[in-house]
C-alpha atoms as a PDB file:
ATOM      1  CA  UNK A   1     166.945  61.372  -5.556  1.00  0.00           C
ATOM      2  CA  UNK A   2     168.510  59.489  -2.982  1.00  0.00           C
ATOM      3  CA  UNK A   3     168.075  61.969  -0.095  1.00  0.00           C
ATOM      4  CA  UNK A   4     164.526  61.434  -1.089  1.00  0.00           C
ATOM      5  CA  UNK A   5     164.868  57.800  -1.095  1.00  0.00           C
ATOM      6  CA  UNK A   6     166.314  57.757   2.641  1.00  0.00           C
ATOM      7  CA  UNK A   7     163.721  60.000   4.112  1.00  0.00           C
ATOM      8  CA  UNK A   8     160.865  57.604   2.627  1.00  0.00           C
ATOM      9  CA  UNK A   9     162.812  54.730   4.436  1.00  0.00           C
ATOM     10  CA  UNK A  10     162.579  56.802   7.848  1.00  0.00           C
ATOM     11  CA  UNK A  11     159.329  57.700   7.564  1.00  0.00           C
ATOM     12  CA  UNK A  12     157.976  54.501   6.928  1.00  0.00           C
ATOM     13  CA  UNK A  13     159.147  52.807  10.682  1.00  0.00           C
ATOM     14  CA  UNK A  14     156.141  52.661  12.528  1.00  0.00           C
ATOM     15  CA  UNK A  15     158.151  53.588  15.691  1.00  0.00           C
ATOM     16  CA  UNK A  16     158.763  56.549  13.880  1.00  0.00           C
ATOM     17  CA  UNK A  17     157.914  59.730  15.819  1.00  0.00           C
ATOM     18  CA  UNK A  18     159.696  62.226  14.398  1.00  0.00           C
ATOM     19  CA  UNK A  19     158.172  65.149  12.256  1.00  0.00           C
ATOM     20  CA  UNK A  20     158.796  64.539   8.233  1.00  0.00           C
ATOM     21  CA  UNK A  21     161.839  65.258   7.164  1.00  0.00           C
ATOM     22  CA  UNK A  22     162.577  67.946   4.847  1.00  0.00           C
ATOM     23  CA  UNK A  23     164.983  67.550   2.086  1.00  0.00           C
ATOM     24  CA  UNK A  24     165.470  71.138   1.847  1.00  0.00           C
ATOM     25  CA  UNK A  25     166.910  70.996   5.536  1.00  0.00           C
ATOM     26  CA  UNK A  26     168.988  68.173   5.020  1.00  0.00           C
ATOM     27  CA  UNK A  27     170.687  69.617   1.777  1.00  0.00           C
ATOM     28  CA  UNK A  28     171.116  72.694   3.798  1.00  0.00           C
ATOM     29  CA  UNK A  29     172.889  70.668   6.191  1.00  0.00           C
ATOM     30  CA  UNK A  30     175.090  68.752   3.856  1.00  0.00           C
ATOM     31  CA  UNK A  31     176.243  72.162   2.337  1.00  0.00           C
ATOM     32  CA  UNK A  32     177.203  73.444   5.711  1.00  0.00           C
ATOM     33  CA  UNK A  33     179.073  70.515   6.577  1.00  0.00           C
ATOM     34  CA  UNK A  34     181.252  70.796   3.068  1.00  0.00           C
ATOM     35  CA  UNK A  35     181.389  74.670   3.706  1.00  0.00           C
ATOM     36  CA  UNK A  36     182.487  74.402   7.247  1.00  0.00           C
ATOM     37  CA  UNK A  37     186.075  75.208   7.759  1.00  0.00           C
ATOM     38  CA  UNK A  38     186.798  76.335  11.424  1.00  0.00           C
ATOM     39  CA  UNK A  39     183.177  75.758  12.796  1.00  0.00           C
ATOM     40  CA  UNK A  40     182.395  72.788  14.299  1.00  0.00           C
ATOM     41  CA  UNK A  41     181.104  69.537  11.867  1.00  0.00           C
ATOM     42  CA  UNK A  42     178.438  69.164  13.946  1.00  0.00           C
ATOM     43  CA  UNK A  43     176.290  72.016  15.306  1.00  0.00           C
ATOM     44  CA  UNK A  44     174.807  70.855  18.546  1.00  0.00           C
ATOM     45  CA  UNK A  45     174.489  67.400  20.788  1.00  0.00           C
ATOM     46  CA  UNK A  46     172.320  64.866  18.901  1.00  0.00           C
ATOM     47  CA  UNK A  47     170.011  62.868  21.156  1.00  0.00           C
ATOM     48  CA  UNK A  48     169.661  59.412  21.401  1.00  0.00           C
ATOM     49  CA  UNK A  49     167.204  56.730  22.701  1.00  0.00           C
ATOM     50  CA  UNK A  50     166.828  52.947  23.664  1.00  0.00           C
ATOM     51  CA  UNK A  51     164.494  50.575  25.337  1.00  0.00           C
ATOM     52  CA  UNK A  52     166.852  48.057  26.396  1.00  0.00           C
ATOM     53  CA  UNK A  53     169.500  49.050  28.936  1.00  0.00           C
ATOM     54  CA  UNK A  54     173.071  49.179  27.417  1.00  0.00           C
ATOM     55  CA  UNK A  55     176.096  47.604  29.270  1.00  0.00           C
ATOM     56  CA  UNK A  56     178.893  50.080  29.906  1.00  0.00           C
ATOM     57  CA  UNK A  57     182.368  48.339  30.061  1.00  0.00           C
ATOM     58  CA  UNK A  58     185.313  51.313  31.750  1.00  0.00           C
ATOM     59  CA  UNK A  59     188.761  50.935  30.077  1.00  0.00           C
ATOM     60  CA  UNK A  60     191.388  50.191  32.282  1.00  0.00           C
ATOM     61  CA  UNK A  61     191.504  52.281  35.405  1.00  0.00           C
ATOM     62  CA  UNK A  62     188.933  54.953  33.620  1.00  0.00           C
ATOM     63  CA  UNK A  63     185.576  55.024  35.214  1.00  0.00           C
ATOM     64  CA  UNK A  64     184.247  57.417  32.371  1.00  0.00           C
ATOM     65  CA  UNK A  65     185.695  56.636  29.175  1.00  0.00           C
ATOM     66  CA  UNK A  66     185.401  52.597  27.957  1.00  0.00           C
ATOM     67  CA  UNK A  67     182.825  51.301  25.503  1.00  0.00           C
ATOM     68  CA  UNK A  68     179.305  51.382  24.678  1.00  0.00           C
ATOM     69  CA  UNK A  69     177.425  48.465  23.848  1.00  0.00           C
ATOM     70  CA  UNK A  70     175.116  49.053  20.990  1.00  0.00           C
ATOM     71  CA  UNK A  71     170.826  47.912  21.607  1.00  0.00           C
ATOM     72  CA  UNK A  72     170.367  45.145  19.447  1.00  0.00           C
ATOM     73  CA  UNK A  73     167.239  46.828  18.362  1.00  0.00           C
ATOM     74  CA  UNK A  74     169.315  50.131  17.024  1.00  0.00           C
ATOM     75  CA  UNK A  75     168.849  53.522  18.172  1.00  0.00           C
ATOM     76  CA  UNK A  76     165.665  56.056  17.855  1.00  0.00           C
ATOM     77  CA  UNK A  77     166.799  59.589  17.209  1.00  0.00           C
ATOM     78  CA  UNK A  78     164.907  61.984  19.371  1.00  0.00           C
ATOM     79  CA  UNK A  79     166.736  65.183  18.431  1.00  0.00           C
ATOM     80  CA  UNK A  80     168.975  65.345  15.310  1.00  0.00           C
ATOM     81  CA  UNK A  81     167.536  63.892  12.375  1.00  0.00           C
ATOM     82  CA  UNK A  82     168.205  66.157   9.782  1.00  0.00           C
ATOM     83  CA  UNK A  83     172.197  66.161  11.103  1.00  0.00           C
ATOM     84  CA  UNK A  84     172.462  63.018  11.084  1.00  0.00           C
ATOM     85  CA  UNK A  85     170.933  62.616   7.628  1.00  0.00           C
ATOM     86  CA  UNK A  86     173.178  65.478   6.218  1.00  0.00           C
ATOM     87  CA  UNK A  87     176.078  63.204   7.781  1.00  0.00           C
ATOM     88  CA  UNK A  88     175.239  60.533   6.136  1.00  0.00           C
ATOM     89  CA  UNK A  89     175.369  61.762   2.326  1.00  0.00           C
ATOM     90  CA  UNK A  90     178.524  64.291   3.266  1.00  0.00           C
ATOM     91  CA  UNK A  91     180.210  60.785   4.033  1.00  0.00           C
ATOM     92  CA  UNK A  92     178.913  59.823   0.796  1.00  0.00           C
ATOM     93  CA  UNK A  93     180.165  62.663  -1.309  1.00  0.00           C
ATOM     94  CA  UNK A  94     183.752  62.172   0.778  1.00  0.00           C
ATOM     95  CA  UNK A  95     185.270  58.994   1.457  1.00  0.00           C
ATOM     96  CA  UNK A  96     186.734  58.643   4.780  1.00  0.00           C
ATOM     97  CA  UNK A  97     186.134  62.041   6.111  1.00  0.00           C
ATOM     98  CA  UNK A  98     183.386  60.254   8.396  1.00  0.00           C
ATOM     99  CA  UNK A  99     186.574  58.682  10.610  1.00  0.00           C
ATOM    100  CA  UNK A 100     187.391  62.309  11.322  1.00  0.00           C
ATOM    101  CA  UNK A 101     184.485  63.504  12.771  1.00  0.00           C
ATOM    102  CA  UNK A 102     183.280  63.203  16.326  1.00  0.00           C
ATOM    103  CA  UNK A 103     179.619  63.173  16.975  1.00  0.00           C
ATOM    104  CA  UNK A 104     178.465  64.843  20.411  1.00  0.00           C
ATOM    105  CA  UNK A 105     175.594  62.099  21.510  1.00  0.00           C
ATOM    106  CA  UNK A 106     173.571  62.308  24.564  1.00  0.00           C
ATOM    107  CA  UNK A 107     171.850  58.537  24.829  1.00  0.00           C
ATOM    108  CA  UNK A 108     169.202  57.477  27.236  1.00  0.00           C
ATOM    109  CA  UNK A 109     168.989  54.206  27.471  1.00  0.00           C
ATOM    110  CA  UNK A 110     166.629  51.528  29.783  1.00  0.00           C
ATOM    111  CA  UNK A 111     163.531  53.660  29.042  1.00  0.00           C
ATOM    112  CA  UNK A 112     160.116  53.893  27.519  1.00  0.00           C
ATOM    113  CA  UNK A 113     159.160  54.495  24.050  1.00  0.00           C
ATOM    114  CA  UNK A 114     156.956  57.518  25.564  1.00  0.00           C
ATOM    115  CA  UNK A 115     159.847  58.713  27.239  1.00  0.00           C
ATOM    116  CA  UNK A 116     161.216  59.325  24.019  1.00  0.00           C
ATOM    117  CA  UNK A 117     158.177  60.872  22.346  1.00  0.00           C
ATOM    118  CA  UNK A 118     157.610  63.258  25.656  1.00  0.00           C
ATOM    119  CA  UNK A 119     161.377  64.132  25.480  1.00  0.00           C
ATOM    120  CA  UNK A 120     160.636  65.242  21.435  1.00  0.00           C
ATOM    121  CA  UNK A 121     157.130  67.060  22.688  1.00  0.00           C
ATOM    122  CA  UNK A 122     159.365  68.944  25.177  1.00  0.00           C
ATOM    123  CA  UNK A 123     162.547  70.034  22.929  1.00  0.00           C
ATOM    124  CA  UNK A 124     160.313  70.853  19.927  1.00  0.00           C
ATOM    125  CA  UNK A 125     157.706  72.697  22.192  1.00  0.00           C
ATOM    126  CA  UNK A 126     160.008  75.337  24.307  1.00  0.00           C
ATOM    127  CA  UNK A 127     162.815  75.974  21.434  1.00  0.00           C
ATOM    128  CA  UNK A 128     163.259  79.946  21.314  1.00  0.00           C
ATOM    129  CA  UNK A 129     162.660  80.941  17.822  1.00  0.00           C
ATOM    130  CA  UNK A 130     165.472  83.310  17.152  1.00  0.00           C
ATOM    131  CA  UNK A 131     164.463  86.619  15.842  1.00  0.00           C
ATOM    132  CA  UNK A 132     165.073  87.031  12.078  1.00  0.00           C
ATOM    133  CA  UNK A 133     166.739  90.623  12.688  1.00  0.00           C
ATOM    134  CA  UNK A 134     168.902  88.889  14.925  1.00  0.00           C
ATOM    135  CA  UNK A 135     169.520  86.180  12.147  1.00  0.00           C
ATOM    136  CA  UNK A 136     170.507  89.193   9.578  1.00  0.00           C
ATOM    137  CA  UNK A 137     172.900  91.092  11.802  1.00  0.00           C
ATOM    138  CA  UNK A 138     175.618  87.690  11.561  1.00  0.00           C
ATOM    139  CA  UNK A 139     174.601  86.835   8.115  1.00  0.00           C
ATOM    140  CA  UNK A 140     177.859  88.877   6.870  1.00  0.00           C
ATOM    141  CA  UNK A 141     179.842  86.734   9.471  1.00  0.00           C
ATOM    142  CA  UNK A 142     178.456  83.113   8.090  1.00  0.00           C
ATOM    143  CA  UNK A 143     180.529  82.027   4.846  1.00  0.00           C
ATOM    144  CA  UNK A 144     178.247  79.650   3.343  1.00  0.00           C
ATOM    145  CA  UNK A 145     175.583  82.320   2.884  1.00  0.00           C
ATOM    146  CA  UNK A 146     176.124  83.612  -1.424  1.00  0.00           C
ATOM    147  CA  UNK A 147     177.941  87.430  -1.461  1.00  0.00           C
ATOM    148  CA  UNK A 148     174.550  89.147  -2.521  1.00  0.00           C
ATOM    149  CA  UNK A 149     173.099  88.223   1.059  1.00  0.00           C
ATOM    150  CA  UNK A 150     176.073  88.749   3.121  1.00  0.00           C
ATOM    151  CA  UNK A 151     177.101  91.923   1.435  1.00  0.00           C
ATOM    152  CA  UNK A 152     173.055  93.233   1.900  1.00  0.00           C
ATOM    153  CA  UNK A 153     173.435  92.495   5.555  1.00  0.00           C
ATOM    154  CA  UNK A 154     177.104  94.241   5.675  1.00  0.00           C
ATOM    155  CA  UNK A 155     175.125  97.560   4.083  1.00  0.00           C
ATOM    156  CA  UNK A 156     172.198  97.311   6.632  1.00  0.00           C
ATOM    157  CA  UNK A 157     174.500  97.038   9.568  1.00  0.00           C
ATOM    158  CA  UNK A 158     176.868 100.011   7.826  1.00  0.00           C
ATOM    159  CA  UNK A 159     173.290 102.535   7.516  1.00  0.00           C
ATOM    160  CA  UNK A 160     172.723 101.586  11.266  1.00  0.00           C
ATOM    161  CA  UNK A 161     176.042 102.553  12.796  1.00  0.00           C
ATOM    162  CA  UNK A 162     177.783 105.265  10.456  1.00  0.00           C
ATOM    163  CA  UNK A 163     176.945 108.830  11.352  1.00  0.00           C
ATOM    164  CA  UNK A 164     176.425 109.880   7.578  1.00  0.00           C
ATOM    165  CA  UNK A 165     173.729 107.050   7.548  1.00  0.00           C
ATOM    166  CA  UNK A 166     169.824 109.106   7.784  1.00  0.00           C
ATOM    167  CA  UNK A 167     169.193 105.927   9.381  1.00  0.00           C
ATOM    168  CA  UNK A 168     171.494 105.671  12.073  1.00  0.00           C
ATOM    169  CA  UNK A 169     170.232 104.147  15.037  1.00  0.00           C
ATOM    170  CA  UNK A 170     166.984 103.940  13.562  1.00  0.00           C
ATOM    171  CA  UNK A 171     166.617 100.393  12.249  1.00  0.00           C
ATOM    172  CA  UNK A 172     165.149  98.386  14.929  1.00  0.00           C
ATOM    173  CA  UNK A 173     168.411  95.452  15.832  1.00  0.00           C
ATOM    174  CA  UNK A 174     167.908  93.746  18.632  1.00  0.00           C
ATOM    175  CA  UNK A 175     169.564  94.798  22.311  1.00  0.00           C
ATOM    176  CA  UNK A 176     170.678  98.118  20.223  1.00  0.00           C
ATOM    177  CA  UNK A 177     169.638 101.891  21.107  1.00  0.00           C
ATOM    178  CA  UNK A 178     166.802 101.666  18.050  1.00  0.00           C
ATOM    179  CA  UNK A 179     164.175 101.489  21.196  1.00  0.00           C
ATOM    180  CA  UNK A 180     163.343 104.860  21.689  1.00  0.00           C
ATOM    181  CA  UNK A 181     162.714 105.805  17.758  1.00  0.00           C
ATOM    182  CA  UNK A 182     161.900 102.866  15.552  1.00  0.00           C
ATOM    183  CA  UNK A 183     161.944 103.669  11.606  1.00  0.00           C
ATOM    184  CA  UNK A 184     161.730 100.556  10.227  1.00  0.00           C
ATOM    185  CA  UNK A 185     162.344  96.494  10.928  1.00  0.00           C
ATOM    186  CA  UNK A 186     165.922  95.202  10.049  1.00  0.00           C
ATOM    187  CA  UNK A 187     164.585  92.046   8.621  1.00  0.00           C
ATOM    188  CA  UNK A 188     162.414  94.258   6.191  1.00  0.00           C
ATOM    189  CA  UNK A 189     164.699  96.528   5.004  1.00  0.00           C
ATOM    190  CA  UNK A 190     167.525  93.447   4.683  1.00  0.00           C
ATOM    191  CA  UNK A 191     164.736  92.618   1.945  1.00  0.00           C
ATOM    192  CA  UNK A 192     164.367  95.376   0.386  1.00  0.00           C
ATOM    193  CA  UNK A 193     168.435  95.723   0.317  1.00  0.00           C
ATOM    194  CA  UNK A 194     169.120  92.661  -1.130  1.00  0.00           C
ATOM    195  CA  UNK A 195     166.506  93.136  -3.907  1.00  0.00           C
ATOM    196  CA  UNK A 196     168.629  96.497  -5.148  1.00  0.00           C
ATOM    197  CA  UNK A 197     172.060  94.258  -4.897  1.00  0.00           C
ATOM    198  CA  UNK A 198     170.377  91.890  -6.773  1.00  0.00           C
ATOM    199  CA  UNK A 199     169.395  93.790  -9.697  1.00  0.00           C
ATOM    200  CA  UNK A 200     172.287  95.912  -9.315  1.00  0.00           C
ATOM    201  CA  UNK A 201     175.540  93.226  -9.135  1.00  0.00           C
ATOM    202  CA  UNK A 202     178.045  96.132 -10.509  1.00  0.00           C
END
C-alpha cells in the first residue's frame, strides 16, 4: 500500500510532531480532490514551519511578490498533513495536474522547534467541532458523498420544511425554529433514513 508506505516514512522523523496519520483521511482526501469540480483543490491554508530564516528576494519593482528561498533543512508541516499527503498521490494518479494547482501556504520561518509544536497544541486544541446535524443538512449539496446519503439527507430536510410532513419543524436543525418543540435529533433520524433507502434502492 503505498499510502501506507509514506505515512510510515513520516512517522518515523524524530522531529515529527504531528498526530499519526490516518490513511482513511488521506484517501478521503485524494477522492475529494479527483471529485472536485468547481470547489477549490485545496480546502484551507496549509501551515508551514522553519528554523532557519529564509531570504526573500522582491521581483522587480514588487515589494510582495518575488521568490522564496527554500530551508536547506526542508519544511515541518504544522497544519495540513493529510492535504498535503492526498496531494501527493492525486499527482500520482494524474500526471501534470500538480502544475495547475496553487497551494495557499502560510510559512513561519526564523523560529523554534517549540514554536511549531505550541502553534499545533493551539490549532488542534480550540478547533470548533462542527455539529453533525449541521454536517447532514449540506450533505445533499456535497457531490462526492454516494446518492443513498445525499438523497437520505434531501428526505430529512423535505419532512422538516413541507407542511404535509408530521414532522415539520420538529427535527432539531441547527439555528431553525425546532427550539421550542424538539421531536427528535437530525443526525439520528438521518440514520435511521438512510437505513430504509438502503434496503429499499427502488
Amino acid at each position: 500500500d503505498p499510502i501506507a508506505q509514506f505515512i510510515g516514512t513520516v512517522e518515523k522523523s524524530e522531529k515529527a510532531f504531528q498526530r499519526l496519520m490516518s490513511r482513511r483521511k488521506v484517501r478521503e482526501i485524494v477522492n475529494f480532490y479527483e471529485s472536485a469540480e468547481t470547489q477549490p483543490a485545496i480546502p484551507g491554508t496549509i501551515l508551514l514551519f522553519a528554523e532557519e530564516q529564509l531570504r526573500f528576494r522582491p521581483l522587480g519593482q514588487f515589494e510582495s511578490v518575488g521568490d522564496l528561498e527554500e530551508p536547506k533543512s526542508g519544511f515541518l508541516i504544522i497544519d495540513g498533513q493529510h492535504r498535503l499527503a492526498g496531494l501527493q498521490f492525486y499527482g500520482r494518479r494524474n500526471k501534470g495536474v500538480l502544475d495547475q494547482i496553487e497551494v495557499p501556504c502560510i510559512i513561519f520561518d526564523g523560529k523554534s522547534a517549540d514554536f511549531a509544536a505550541e502553534m499545533f497544541v493551539i490549532i488542534n486544541s480550540t478547533q470548533t467541532r462542527i455539529n453533525r446535524s449541521h454536517l447532514v443538512d449540506l450533505l445533499d449539496r456535497v457531490s462526492r458523498y454516494d446518492d443513498k446519503t445525499r438523497v437520505s439527507a434531501g428526505i430529512v430536510k423535505r419532512l422538516y420544511e413541507e407542511a404535509s410532513s408530521p414532522l415539520q419543524y420538529k427535527i432539531n436543525r441547527l439555528g431553525g425554529r425546532s427550539r421550542d418543540e424538539k421531536w427528535i435529533l437530525e443526525a439520528e433520524l438521518f440514520n435511521e433514513v438512510k437505513k430504509l433507502v438502503e434496503h429499499h434502492e427502488k
